[in-house]
N, C-alpha and C. Protein backbone atom coordinates (compact mmCIF):
# COMPACT_ATOMS: atom_id res chain seq x y z
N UNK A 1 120.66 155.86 72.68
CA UNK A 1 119.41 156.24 72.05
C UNK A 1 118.46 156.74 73.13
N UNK A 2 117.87 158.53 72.97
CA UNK A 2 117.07 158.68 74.00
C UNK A 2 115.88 158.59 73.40
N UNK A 3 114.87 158.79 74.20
CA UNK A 3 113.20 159.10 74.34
C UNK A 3 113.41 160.56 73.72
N UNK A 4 112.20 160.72 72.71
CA UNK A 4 111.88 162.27 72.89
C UNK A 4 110.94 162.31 74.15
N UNK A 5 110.58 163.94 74.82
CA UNK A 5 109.32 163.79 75.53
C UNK A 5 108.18 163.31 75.23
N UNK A 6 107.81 163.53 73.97
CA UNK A 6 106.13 163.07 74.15
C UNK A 6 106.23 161.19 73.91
N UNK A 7 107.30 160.67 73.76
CA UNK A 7 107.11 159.23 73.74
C UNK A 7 107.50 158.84 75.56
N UNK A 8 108.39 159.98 75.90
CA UNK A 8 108.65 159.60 77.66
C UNK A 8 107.25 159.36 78.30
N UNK A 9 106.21 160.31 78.03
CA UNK A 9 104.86 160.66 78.66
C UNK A 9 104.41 159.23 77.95
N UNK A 10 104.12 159.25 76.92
CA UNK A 10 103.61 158.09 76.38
C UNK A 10 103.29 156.77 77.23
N UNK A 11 104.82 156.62 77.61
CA UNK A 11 105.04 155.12 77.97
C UNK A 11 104.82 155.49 79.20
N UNK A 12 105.05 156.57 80.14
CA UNK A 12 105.01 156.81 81.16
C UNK A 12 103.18 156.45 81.73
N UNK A 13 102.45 157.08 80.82
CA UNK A 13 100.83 157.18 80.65
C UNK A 13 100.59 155.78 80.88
N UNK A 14 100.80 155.04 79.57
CA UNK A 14 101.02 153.30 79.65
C UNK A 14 101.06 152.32 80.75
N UNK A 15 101.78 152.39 81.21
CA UNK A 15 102.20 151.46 82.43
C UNK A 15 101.69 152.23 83.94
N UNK A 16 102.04 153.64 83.71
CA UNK A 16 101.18 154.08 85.26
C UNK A 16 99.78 154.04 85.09
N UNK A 17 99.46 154.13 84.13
CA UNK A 17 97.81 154.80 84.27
C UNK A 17 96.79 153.25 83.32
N UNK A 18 97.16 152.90 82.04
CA UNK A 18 96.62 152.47 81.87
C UNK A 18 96.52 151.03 81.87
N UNK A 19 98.07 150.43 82.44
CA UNK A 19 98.05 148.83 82.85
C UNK A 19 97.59 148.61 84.07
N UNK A 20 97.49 149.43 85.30
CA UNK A 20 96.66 149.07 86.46
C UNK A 20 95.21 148.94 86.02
N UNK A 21 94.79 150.09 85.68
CA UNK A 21 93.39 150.28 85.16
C UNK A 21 93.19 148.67 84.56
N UNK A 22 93.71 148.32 83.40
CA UNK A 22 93.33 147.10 82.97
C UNK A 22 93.56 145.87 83.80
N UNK A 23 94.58 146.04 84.96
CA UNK A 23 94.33 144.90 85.61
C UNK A 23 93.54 145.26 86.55
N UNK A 24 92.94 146.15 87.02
CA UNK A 24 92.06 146.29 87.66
C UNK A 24 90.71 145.93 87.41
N UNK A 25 90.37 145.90 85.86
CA UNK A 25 89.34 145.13 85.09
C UNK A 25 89.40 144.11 84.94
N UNK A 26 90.38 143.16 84.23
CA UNK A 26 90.49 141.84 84.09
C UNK A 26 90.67 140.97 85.46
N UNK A 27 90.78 141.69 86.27
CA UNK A 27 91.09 140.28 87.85
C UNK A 27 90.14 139.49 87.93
N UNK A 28 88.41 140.52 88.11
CA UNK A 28 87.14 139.64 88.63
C UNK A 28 86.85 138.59 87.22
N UNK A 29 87.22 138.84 86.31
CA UNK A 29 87.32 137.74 85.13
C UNK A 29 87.83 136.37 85.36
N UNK A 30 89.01 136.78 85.68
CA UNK A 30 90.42 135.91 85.82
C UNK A 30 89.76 135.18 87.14
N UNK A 31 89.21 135.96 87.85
CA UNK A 31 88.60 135.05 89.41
C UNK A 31 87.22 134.24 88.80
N UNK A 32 86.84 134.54 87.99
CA UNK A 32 85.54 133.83 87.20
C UNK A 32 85.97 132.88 86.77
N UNK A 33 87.14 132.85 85.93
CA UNK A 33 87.20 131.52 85.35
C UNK A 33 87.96 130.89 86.39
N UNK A 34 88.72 130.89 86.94
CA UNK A 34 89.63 129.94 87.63
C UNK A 34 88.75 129.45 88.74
N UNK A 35 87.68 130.13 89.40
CA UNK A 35 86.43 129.56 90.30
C UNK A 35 85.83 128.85 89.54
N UNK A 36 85.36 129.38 88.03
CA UNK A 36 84.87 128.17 87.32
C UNK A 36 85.22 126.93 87.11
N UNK A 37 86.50 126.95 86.95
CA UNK A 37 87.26 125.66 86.50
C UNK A 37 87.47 125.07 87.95
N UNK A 38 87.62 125.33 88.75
CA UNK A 38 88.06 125.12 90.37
C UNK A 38 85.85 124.33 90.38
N UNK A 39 85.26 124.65 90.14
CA UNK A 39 84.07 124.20 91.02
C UNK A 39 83.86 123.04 89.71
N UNK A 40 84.06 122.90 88.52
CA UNK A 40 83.83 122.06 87.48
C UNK A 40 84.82 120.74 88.01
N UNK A 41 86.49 120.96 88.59
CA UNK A 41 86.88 120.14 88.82
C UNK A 41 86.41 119.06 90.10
N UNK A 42 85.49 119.97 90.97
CA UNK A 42 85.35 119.56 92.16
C UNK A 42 83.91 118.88 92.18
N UNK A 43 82.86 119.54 90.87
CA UNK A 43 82.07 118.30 90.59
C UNK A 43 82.56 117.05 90.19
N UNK A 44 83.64 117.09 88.97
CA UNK A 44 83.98 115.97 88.71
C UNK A 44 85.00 115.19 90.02
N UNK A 45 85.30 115.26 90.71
CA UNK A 45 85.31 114.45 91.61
C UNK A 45 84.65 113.91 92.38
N UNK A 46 83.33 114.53 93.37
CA UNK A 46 82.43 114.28 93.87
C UNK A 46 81.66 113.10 93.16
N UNK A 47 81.41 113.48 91.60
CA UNK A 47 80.80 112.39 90.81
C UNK A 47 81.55 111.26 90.63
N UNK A 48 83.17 111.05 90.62
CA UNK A 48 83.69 110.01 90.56
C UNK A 48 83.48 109.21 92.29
N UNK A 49 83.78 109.75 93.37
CA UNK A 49 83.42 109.22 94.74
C UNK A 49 81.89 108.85 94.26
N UNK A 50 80.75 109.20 94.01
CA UNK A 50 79.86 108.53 93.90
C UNK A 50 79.44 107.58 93.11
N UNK A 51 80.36 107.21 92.31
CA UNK A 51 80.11 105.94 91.15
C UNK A 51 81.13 105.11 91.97
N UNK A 52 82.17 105.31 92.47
CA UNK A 52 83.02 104.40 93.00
C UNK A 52 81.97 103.79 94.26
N UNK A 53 81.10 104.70 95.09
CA UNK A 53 80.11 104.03 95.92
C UNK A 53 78.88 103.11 95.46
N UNK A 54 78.89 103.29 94.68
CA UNK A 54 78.19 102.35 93.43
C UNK A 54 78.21 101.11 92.95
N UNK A 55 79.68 101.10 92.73
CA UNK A 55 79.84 99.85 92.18
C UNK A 55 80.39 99.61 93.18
N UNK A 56 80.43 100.01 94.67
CA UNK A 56 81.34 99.05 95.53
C UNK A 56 79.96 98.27 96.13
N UNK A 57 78.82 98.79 95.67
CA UNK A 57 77.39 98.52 96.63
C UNK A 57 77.01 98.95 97.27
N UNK A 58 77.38 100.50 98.11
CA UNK A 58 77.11 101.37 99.26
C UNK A 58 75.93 101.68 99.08
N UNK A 59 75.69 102.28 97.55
CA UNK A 59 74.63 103.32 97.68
C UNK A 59 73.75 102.44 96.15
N UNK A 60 72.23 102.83 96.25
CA UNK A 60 72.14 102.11 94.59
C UNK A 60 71.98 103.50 93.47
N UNK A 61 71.41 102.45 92.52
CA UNK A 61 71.52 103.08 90.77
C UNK A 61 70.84 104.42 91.38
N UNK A 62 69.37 104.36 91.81
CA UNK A 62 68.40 105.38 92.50
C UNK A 62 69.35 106.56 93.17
N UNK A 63 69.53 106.43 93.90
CA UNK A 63 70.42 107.00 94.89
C UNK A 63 71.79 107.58 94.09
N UNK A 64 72.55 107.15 93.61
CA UNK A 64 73.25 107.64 92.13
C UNK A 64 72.96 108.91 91.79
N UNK A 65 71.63 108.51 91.24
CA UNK A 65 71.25 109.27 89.93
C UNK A 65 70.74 110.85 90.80
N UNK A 66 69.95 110.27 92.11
CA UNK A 66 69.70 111.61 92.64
C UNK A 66 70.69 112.20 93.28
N UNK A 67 71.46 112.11 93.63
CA UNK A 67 73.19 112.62 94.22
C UNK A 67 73.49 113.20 93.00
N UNK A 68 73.76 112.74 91.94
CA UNK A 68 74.52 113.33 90.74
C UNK A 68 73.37 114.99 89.86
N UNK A 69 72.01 114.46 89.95
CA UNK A 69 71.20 115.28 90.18
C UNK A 69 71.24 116.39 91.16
N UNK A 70 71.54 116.31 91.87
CA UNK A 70 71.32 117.61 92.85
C UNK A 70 72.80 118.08 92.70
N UNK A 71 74.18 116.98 92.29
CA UNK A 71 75.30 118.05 92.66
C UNK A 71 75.39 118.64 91.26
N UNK A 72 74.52 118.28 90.10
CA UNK A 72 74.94 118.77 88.82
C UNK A 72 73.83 119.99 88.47
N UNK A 73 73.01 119.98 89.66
CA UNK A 73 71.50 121.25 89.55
C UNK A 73 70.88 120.85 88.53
């Protein structure tokens, strides 16, 4: 089973021309969310190290609340 030409060009158009183009759009997205999710995970850790300093007695409730304050803006 062949291609006629204008479906050769078609697909040819497709994949050379217009799947770079689209990944050339979607990357800084794709870098948006995965930085997003990458800095969401890394608050929630920071906030777990600071409750664990907490209840071990390091730091108090005060001190807590403004740490979790400034890393949550």
């Amino acid at each position: 089973m062949f291609l006629d030409l204008s479906t050769f060009w078609s697909v040819v158009i497709i994949f050379f021309v217009f799947a770079p183009l689209l990944l050339l759009l979607l990357t800084p997205l794709v870098d948006l969310v995965m930085w997003s999710n990458f800095s969401a995970v890394v608050r929630v850790v920071e906030l777990r190290k600071l409750a664990d300093l907490r209840n071990e007695g390091v730091i108090t409730d005060e001190e807590f609340a403004r740490q979790k304050k400034k890393l949550l803006g």
